[in-house]
Protein backbone atom coordinates (compact mmCIF):
# COMPACT_ATOMS: atom_id res chain seq x y z
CA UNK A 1 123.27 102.69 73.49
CA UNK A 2 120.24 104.51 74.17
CA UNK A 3 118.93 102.37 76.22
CA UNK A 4 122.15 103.38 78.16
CA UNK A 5 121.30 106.40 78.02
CA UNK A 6 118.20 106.26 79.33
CA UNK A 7 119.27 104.63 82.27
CA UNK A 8 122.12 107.15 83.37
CA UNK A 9 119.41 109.78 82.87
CA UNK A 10 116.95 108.32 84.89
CA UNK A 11 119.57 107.72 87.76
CA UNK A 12 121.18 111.19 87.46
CA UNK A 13 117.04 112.89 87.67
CA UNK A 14 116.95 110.44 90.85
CA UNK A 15 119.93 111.62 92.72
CA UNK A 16 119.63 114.93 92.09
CA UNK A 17 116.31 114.75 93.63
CA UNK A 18 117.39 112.76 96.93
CA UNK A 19 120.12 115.58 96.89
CA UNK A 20 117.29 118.03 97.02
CA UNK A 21 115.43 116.43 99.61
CA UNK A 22 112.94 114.93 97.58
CA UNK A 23 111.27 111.22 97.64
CA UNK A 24 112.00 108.76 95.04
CA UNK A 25 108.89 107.89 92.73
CA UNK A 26 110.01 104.30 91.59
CA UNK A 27 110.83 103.49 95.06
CA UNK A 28 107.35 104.46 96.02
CA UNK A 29 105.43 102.89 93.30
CA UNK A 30 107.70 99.90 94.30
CA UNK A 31 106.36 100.09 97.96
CA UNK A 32 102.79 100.43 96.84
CA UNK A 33 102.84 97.09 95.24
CA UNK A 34 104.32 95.30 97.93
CA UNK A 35 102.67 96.40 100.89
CA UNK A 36 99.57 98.43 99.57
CA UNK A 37 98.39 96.43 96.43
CA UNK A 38 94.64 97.94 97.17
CA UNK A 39 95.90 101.56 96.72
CA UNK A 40 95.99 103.42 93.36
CA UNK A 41 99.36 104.06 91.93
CA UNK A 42 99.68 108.07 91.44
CA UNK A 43 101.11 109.64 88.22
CA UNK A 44 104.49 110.68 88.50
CA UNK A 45 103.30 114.18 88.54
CA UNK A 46 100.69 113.88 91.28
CA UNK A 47 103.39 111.90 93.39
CA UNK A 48 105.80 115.23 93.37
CA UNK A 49 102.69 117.65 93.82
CA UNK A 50 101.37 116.41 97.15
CA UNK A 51 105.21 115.88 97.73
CA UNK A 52 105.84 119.58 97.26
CA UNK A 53 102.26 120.21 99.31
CA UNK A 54 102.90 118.35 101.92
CA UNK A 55 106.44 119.96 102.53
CA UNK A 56 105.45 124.13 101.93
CA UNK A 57 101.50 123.82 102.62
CA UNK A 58 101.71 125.15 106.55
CA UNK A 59 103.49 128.36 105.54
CA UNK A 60 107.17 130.01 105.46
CA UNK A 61 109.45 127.54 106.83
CA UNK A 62 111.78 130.91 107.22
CA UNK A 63 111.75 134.72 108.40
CA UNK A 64 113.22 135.62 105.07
């Protein structure tokens, strides 16, 4: 059961982030091994923070 649980949660955490435009970690990580075994594997939290860089790092997107 909580296994289960687990599961759903991760899978909810992952659409809601494709929903909000971002990149899916696992898939990533995934990718990494395949094609880049030489290259580290980020944290999970590093991943998202050049994620969030990368996206809002050359200013407003926006006037308002």
């Amino acid at each position: 059961m909580r296994a289960e649980l687990l599961q759903w949660s991760r899978r909810a955490a992952s659409v809601v982030r494709r929903i909000a435009g971002m990149p899916d970690y696992e898939a990533h990580v995934e990718h990494l091994w395949r094609c880049h075994p030489e290259r580290p594997i980020p944290t999970e939290r590093h991943f998202y923070e050049e994620f969030v860089r990368a996206r809002y790092s050359d200013g407003p997107t926006r006037c308002c």
